[in-house]
PDB file of N, CA and C in Angstrom:
ATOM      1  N   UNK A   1     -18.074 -16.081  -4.976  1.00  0.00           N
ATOM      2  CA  UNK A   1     -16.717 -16.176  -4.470  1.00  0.00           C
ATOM      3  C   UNK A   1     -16.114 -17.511  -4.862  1.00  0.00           C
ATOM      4  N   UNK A   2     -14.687 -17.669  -4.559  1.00  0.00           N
ATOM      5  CA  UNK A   2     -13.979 -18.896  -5.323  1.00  0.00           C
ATOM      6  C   UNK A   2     -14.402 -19.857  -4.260  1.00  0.00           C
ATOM      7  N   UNK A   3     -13.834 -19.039  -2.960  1.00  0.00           N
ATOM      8  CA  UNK A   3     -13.600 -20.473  -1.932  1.00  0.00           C
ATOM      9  C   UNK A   3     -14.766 -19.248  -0.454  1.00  0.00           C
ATOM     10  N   UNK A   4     -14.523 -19.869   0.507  1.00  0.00           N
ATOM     11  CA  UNK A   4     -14.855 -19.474   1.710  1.00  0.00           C
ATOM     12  C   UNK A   4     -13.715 -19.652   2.714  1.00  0.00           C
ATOM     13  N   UNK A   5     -13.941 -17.987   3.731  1.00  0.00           N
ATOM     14  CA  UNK A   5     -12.893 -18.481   4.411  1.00  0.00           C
ATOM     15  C   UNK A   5     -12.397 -16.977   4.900  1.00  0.00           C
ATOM     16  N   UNK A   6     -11.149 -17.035   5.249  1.00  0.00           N
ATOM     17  CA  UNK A   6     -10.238 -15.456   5.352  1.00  0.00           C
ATOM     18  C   UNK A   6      -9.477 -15.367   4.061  1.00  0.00           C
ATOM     19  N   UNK A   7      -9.383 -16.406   3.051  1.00  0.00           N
ATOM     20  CA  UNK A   7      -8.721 -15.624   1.795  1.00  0.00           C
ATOM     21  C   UNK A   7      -9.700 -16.117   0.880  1.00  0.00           C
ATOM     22  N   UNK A   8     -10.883 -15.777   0.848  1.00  0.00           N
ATOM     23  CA  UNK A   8     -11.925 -16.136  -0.354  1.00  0.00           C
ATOM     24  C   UNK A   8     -10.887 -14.933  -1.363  1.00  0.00           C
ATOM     25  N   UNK A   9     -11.379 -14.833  -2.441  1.00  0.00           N
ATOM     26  CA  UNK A   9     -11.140 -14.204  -3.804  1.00  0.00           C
ATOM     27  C   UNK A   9     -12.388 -13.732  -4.539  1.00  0.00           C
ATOM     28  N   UNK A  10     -12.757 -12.799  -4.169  1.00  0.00           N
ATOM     29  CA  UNK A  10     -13.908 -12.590  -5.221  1.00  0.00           C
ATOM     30  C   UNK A  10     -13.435 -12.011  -6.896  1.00  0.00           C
ATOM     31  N   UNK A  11     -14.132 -12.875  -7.391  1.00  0.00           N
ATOM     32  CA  UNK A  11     -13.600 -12.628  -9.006  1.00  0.00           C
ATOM     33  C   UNK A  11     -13.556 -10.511  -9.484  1.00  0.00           C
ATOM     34  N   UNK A  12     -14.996 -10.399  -9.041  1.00  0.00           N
ATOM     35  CA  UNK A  12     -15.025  -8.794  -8.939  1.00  0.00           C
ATOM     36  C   UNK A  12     -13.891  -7.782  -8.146  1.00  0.00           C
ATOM     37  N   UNK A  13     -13.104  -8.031  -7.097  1.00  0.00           N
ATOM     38  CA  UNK A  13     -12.578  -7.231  -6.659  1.00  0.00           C
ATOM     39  C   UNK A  13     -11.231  -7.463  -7.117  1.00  0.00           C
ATOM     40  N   UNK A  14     -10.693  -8.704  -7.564  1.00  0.00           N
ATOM     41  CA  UNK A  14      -9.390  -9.252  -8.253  1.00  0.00           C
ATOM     42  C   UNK A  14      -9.429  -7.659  -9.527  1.00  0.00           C
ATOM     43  N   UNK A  15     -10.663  -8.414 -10.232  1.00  0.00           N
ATOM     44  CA  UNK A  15     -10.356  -7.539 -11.366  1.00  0.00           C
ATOM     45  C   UNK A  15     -10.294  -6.190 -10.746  1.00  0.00           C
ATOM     46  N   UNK A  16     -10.691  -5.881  -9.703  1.00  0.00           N
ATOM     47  CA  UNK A  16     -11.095  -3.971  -9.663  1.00  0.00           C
ATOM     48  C   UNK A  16      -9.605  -3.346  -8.985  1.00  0.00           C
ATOM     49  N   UNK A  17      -8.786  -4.688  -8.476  1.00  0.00           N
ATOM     50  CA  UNK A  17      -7.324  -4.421  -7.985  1.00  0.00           C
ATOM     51  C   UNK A  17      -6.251  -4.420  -9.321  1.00  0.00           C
ATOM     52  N   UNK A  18      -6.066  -5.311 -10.518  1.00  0.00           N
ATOM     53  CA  UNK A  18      -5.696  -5.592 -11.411  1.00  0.00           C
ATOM     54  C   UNK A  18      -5.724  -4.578 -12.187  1.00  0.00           C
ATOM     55  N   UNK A  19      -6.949  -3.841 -12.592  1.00  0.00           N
ATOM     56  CA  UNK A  19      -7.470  -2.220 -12.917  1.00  0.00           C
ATOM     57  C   UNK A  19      -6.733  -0.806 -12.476  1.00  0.00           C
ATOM     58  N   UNK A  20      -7.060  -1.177 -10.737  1.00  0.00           N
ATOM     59  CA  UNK A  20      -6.046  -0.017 -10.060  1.00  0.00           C
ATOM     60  C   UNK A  20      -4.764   0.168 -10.223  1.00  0.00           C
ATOM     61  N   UNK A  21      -4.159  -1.333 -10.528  1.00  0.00           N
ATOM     62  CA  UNK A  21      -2.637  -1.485 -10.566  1.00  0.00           C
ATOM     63  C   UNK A  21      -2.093  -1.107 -12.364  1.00  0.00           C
ATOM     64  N   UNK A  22      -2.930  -1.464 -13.339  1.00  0.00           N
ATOM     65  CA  UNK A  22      -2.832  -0.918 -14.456  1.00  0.00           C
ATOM     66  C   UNK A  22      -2.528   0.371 -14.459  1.00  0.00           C
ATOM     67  N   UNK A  23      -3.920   1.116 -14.283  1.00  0.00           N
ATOM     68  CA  UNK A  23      -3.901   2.644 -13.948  1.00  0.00           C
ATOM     69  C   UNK A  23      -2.752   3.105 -12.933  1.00  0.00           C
ATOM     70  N   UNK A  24      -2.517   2.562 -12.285  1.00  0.00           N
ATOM     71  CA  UNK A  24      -1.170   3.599 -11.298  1.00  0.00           C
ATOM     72  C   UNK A  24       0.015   2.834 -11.882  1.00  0.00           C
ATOM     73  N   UNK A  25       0.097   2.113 -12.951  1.00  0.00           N
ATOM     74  CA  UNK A  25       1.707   2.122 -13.230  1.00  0.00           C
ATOM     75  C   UNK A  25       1.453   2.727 -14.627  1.00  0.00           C
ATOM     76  N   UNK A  26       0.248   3.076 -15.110  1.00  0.00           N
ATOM     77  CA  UNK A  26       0.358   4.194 -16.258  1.00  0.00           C
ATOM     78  C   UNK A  26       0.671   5.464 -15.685  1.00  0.00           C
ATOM     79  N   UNK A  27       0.253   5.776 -14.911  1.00  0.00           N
ATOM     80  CA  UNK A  27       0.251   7.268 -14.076  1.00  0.00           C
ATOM     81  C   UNK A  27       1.401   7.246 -13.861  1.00  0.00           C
ATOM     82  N   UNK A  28       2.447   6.411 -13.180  1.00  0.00           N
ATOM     83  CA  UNK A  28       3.754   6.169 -13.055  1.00  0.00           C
ATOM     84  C   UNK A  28       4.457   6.661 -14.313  1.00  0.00           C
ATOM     85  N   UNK A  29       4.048   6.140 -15.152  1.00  0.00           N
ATOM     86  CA  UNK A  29       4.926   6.184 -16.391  1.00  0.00           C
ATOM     87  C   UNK A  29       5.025   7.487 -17.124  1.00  0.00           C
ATOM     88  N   UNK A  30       3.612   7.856 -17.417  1.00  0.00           N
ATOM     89  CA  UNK A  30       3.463   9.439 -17.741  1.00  0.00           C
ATOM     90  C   UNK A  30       4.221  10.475 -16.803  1.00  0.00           C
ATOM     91  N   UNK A  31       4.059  10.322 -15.545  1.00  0.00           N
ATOM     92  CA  UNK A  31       4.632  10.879 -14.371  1.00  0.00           C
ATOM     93  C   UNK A  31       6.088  11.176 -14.861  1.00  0.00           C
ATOM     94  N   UNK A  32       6.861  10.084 -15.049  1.00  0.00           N
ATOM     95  CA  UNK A  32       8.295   9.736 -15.475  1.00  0.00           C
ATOM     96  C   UNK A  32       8.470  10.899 -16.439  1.00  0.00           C
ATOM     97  N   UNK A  33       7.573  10.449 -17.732  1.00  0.00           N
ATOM     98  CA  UNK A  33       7.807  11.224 -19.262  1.00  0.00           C
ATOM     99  C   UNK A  33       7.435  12.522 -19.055  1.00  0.00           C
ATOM    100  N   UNK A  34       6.559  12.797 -18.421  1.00  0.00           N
ATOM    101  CA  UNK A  34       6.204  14.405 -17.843  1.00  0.00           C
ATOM    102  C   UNK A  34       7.181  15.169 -17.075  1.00  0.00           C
ATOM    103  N   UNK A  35       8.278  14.539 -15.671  1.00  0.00           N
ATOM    104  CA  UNK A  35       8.979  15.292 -15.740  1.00  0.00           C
ATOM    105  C   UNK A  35      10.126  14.677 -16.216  1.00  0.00           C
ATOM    106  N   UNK A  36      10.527  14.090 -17.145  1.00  0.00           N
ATOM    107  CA  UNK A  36      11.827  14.182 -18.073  1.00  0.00           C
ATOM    108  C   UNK A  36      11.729  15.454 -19.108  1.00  0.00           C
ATOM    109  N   UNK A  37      10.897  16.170 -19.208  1.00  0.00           N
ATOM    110  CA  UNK A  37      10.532  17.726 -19.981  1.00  0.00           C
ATOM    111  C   UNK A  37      10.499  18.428 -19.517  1.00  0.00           C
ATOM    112  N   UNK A  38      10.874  18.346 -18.083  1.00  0.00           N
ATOM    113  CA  UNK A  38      10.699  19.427 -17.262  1.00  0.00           C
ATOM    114  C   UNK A  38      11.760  19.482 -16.307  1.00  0.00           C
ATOM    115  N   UNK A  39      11.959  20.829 -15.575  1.00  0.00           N
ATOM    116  CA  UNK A  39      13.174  21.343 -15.094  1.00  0.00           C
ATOM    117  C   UNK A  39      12.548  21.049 -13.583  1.00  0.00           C
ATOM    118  N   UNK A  40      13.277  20.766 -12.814  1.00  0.00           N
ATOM    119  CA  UNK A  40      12.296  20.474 -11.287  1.00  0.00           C
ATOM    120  C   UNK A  40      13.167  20.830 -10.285  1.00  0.00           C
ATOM    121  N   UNK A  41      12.690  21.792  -9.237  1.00  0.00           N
ATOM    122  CA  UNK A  41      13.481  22.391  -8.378  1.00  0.00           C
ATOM    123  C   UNK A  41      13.298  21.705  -7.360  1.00  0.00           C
ATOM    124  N   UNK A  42      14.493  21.899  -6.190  1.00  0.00           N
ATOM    125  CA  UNK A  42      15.122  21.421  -4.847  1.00  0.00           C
ATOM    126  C   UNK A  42      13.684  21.114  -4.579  1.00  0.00           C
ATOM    127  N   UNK A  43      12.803  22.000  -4.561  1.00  0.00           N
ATOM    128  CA  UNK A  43      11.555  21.916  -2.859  1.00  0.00           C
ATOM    129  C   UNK A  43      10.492  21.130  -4.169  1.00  0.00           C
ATOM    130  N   UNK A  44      10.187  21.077  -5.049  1.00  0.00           N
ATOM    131  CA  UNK A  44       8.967  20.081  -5.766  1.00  0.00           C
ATOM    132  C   UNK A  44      10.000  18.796  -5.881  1.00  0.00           C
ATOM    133  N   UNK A  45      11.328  18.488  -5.579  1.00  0.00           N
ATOM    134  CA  UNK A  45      11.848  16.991  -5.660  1.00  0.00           C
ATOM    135  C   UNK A  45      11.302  16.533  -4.187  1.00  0.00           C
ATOM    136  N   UNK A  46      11.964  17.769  -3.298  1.00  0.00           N
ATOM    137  CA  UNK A  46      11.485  17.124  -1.682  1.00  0.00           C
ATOM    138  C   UNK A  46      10.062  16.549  -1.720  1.00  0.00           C
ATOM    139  N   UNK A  47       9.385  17.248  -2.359  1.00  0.00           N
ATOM    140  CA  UNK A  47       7.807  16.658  -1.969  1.00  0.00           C
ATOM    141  C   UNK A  47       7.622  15.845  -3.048  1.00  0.00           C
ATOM    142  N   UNK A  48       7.877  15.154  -3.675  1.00  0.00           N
ATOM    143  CA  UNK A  48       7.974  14.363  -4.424  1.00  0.00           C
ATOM    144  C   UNK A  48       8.522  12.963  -3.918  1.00  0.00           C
ATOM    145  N   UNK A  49       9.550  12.928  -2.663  1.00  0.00           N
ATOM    146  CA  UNK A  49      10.167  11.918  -2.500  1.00  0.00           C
ATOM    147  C   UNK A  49       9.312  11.456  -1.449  1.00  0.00           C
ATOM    148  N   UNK A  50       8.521  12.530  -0.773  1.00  0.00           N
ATOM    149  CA  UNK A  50       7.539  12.092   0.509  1.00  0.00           C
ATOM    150  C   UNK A  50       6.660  11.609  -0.460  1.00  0.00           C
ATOM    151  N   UNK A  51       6.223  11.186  -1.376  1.00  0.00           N
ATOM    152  CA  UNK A  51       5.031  11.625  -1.690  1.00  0.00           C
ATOM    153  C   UNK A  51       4.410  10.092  -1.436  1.00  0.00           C
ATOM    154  N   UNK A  52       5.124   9.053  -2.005  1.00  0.00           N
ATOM    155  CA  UNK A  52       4.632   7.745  -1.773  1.00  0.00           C
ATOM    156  C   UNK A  52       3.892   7.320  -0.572  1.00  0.00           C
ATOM    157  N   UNK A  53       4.460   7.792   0.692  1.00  0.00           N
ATOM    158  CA  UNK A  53       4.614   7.355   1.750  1.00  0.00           C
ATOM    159  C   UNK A  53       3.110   8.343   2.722  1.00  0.00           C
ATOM    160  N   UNK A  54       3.010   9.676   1.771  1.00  0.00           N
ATOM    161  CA  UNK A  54       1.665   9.838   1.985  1.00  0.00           C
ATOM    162  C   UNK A  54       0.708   9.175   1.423  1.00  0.00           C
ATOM    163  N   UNK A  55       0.236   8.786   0.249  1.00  0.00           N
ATOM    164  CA  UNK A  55      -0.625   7.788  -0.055  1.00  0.00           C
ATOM    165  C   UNK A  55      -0.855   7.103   0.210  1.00  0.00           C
ATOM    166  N   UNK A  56       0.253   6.098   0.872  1.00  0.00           N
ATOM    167  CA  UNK A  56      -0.073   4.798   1.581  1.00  0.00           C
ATOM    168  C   UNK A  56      -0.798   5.589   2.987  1.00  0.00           C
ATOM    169  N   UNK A  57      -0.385   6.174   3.407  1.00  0.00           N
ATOM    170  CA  UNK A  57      -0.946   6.436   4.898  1.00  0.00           C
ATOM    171  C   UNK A  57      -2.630   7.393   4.573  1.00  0.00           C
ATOM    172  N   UNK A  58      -2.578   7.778   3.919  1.00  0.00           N
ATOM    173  CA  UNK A  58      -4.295   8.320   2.860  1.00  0.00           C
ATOM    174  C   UNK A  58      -5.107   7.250   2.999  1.00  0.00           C
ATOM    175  N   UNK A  59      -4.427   5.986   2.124  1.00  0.00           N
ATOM    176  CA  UNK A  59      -5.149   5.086   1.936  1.00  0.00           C
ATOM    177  C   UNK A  59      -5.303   4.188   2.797  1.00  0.00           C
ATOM    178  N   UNK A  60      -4.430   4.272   3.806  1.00  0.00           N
ATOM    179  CA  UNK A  60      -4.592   3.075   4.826  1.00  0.00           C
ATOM    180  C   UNK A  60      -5.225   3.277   6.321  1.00  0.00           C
ATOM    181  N   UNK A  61      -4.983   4.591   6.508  1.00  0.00           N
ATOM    182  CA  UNK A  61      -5.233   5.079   7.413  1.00  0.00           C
ATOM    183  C   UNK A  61      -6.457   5.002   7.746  1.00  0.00           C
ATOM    184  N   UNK A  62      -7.899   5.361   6.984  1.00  0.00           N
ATOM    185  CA  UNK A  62      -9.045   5.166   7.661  1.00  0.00           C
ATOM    186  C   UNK A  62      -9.155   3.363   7.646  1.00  0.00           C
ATOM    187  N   UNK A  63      -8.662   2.233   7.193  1.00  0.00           N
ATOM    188  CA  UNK A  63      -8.902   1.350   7.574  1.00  0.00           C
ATOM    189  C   UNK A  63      -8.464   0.887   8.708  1.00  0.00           C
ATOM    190  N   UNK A  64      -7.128   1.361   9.313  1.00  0.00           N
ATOM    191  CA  UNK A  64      -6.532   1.292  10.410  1.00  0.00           C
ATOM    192  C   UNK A  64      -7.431   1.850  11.696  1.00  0.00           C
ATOM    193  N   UNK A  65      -8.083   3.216  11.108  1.00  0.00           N
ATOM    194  CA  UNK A  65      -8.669   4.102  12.231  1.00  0.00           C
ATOM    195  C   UNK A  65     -10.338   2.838  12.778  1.00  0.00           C
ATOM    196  N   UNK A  66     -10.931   2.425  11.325  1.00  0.00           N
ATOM    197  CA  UNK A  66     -11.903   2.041  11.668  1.00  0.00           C
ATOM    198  C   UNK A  66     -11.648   0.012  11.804  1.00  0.00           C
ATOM    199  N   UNK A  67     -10.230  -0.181  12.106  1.00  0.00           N
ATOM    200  CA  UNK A  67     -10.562  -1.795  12.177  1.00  0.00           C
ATOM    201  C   UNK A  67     -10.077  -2.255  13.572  1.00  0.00           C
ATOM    202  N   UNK A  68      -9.863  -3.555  13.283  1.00  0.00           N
ATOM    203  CA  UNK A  68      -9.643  -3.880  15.121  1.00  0.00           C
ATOM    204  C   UNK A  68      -8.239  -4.443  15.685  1.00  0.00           C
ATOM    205  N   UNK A  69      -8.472  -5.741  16.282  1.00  0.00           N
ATOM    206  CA  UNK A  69      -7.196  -5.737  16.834  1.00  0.00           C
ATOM    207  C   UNK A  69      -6.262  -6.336  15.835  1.00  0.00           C
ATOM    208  N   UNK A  70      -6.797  -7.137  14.641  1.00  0.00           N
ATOM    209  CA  UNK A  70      -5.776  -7.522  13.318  1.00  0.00           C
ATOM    210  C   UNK A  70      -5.471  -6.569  12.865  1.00  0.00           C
ATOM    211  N   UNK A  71      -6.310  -6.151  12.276  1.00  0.00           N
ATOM    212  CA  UNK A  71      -5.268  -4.361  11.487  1.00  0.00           C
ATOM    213  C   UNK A  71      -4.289  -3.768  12.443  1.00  0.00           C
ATOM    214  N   UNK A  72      -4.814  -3.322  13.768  1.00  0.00           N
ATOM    215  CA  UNK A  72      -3.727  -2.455  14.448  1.00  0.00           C
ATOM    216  C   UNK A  72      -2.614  -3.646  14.709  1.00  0.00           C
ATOM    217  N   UNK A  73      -2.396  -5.135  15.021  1.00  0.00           N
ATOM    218  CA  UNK A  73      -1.343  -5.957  15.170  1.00  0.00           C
ATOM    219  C   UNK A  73      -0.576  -5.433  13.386  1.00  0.00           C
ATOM    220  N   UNK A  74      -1.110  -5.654  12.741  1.00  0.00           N
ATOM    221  CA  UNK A  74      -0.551  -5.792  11.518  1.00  0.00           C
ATOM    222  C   UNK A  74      -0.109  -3.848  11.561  1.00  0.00           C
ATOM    223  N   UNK A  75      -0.201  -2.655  11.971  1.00  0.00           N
ATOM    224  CA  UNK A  75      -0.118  -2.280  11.583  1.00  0.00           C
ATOM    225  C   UNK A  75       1.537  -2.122  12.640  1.00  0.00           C
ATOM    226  N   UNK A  76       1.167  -2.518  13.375  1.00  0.00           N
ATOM    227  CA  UNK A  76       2.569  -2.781  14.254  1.00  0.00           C
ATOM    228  C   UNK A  76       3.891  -3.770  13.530  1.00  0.00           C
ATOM    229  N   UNK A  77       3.726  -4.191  12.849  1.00  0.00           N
ATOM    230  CA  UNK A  77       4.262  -5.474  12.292  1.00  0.00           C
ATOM    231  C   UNK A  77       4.693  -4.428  11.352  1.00  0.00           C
ATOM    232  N   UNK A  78       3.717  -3.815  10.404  1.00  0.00           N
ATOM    233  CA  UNK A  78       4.317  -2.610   9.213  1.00  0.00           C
ATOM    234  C   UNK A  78       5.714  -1.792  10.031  1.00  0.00           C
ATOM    235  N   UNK A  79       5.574  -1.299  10.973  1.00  0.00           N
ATOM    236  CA  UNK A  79       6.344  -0.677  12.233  1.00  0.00           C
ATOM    237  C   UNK A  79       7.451  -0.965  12.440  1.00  0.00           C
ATOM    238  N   UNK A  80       7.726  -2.182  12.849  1.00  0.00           N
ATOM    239  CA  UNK A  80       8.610  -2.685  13.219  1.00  0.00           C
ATOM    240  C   UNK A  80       9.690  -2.914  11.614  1.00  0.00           C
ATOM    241  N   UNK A  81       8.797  -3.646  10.555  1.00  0.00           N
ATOM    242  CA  UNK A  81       9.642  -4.206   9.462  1.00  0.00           C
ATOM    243  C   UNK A  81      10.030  -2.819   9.087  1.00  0.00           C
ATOM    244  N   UNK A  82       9.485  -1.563   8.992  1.00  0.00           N
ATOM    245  CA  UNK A  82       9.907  -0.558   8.242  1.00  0.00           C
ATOM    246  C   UNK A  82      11.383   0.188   9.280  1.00  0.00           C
ATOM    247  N   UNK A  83      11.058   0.263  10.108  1.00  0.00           N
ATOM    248  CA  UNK A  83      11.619   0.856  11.300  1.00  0.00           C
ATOM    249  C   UNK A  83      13.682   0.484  11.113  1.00  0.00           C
ATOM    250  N   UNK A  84      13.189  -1.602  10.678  1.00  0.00           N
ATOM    251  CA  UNK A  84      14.655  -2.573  10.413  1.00  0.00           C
ATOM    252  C   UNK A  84      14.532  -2.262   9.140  1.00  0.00           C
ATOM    253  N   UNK A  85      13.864  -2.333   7.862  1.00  0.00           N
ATOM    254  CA  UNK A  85      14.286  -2.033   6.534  1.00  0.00           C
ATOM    255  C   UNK A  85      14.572  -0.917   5.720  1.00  0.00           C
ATOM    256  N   UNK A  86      14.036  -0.417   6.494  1.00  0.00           N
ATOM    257  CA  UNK A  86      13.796   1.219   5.878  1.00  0.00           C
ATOM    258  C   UNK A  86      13.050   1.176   4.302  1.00  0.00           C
ATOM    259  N   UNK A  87      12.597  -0.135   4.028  1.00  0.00           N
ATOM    260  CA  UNK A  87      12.277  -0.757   2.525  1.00  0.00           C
ATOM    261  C   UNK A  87      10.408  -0.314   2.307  1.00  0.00           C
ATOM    262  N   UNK A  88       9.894   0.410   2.265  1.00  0.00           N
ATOM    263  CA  UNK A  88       8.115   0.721   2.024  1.00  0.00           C
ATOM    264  C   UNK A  88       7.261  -0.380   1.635  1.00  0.00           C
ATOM    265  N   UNK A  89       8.461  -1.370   0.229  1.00  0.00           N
ATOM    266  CA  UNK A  89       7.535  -2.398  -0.218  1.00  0.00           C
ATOM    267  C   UNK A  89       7.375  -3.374   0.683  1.00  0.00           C
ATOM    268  N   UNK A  90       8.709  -4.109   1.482  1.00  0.00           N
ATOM    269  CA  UNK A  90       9.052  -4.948   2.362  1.00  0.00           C
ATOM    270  C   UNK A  90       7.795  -4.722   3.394  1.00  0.00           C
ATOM    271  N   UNK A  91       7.562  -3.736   3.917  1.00  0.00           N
ATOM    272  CA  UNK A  91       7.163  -3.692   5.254  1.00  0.00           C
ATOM    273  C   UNK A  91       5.771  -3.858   4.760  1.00  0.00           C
ATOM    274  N   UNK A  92       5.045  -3.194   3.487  1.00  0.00           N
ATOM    275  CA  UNK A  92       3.489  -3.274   3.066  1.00  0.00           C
ATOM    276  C   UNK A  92       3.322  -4.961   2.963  1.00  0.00           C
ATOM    277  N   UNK A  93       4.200  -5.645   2.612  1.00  0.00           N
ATOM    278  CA  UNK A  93       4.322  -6.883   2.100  1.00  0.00           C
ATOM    279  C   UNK A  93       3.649  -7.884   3.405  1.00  0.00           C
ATOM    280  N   UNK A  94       4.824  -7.101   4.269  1.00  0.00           N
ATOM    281  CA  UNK A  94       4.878  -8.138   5.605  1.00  0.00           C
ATOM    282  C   UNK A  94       3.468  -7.551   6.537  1.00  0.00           C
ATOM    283  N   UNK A  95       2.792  -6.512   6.278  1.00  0.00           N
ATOM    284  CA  UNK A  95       1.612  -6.240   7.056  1.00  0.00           C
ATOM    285  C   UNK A  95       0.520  -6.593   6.214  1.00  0.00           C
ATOM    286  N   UNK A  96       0.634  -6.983   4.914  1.00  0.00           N
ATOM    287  CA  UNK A  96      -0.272  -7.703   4.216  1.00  0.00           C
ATOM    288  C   UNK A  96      -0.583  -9.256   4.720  1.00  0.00           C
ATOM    289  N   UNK A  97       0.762  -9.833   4.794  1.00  0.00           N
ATOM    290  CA  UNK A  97       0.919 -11.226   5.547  1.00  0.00           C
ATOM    291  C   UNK A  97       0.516 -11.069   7.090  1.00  0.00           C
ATOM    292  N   UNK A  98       0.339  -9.990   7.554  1.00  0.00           N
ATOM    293  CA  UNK A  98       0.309  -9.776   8.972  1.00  0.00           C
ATOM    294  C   UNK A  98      -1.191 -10.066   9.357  1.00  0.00           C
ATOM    295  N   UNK A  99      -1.849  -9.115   8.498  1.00  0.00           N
ATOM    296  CA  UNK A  99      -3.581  -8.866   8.949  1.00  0.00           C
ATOM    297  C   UNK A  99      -3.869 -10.350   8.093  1.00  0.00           C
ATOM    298  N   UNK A 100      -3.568 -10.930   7.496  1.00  0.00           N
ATOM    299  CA  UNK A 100      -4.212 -12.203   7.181  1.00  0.00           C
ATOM    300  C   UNK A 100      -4.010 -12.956   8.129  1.00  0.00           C
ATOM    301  N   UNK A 101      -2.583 -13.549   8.468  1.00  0.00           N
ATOM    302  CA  UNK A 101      -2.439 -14.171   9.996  1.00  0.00           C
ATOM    303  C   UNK A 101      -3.175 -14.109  10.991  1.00  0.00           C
ATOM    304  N   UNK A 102      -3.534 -12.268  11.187  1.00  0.00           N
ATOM    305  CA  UNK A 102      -4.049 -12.321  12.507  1.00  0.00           C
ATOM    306  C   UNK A 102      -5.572 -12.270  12.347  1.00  0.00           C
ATOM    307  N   UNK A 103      -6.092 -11.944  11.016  1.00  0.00           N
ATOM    308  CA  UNK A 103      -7.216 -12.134  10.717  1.00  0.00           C
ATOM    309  C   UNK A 103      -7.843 -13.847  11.307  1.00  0.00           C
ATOM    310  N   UNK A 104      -7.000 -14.468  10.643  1.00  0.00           N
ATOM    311  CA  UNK A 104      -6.891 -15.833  10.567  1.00  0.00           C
ATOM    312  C   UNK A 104      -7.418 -16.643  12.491  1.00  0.00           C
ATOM    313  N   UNK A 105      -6.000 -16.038  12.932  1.00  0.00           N
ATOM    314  CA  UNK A 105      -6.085 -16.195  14.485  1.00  0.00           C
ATOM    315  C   UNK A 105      -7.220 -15.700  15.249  1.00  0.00           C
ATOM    316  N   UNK A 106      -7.698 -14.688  14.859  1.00  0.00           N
ATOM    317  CA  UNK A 106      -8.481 -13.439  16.192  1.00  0.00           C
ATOM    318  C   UNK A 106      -9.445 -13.745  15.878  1.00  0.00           C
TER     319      UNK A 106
END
């Protein structure tokens, strides 16, 4: 690890996030070029516009289910910012800053 602490950095998981984020803004992109060829009706746009907002909750959800009182503060904090922004990135942003804080504190 770089440092010790609540924001150590391990060199291994940097890269394995850096990786994920490659891969899902290729998937993004193909996504794009895939349906610009294609004709897309009312009910596959609807589920399409949810669709973000399930993944995050896929992916976040069993950490929420299995963590403690920082995750659930932070997941309240997601709550609240989304609730005033209506913004997905804003609010992931500010519960990212959240569970470190309270990581930090608790």
């Amino acid at each position: 690890m770089m440092s010790e602490g609540p924001l150590a950095l391990d060199p291994l998981v940097v890269g394995v996030v850096l990786a994920m984020a490659i891969v899902t803004a290729l998937t993004k992109i193909g996504g794009f070029w895939l349906l610009s060829r294609l004709e897309v009706s009312d009910r596959v746009e609807a589920g399409l516009s949810v669709l973000p907002g399930a993944i995050v909750i896929a992916i976040l959800g069993p950490e929420l289910a299995a963590g403690g009182p920082a995750e659930w503060g932070a997941a309240g904090v997601v709550v609240a910012i989304m609730w005033r922004t209506e913004n997905i990135l804003v609010s992931l942003c500010g519960g990212i800053g959240a569970v470190i804080a309270f990581r930090a504190l608790l």
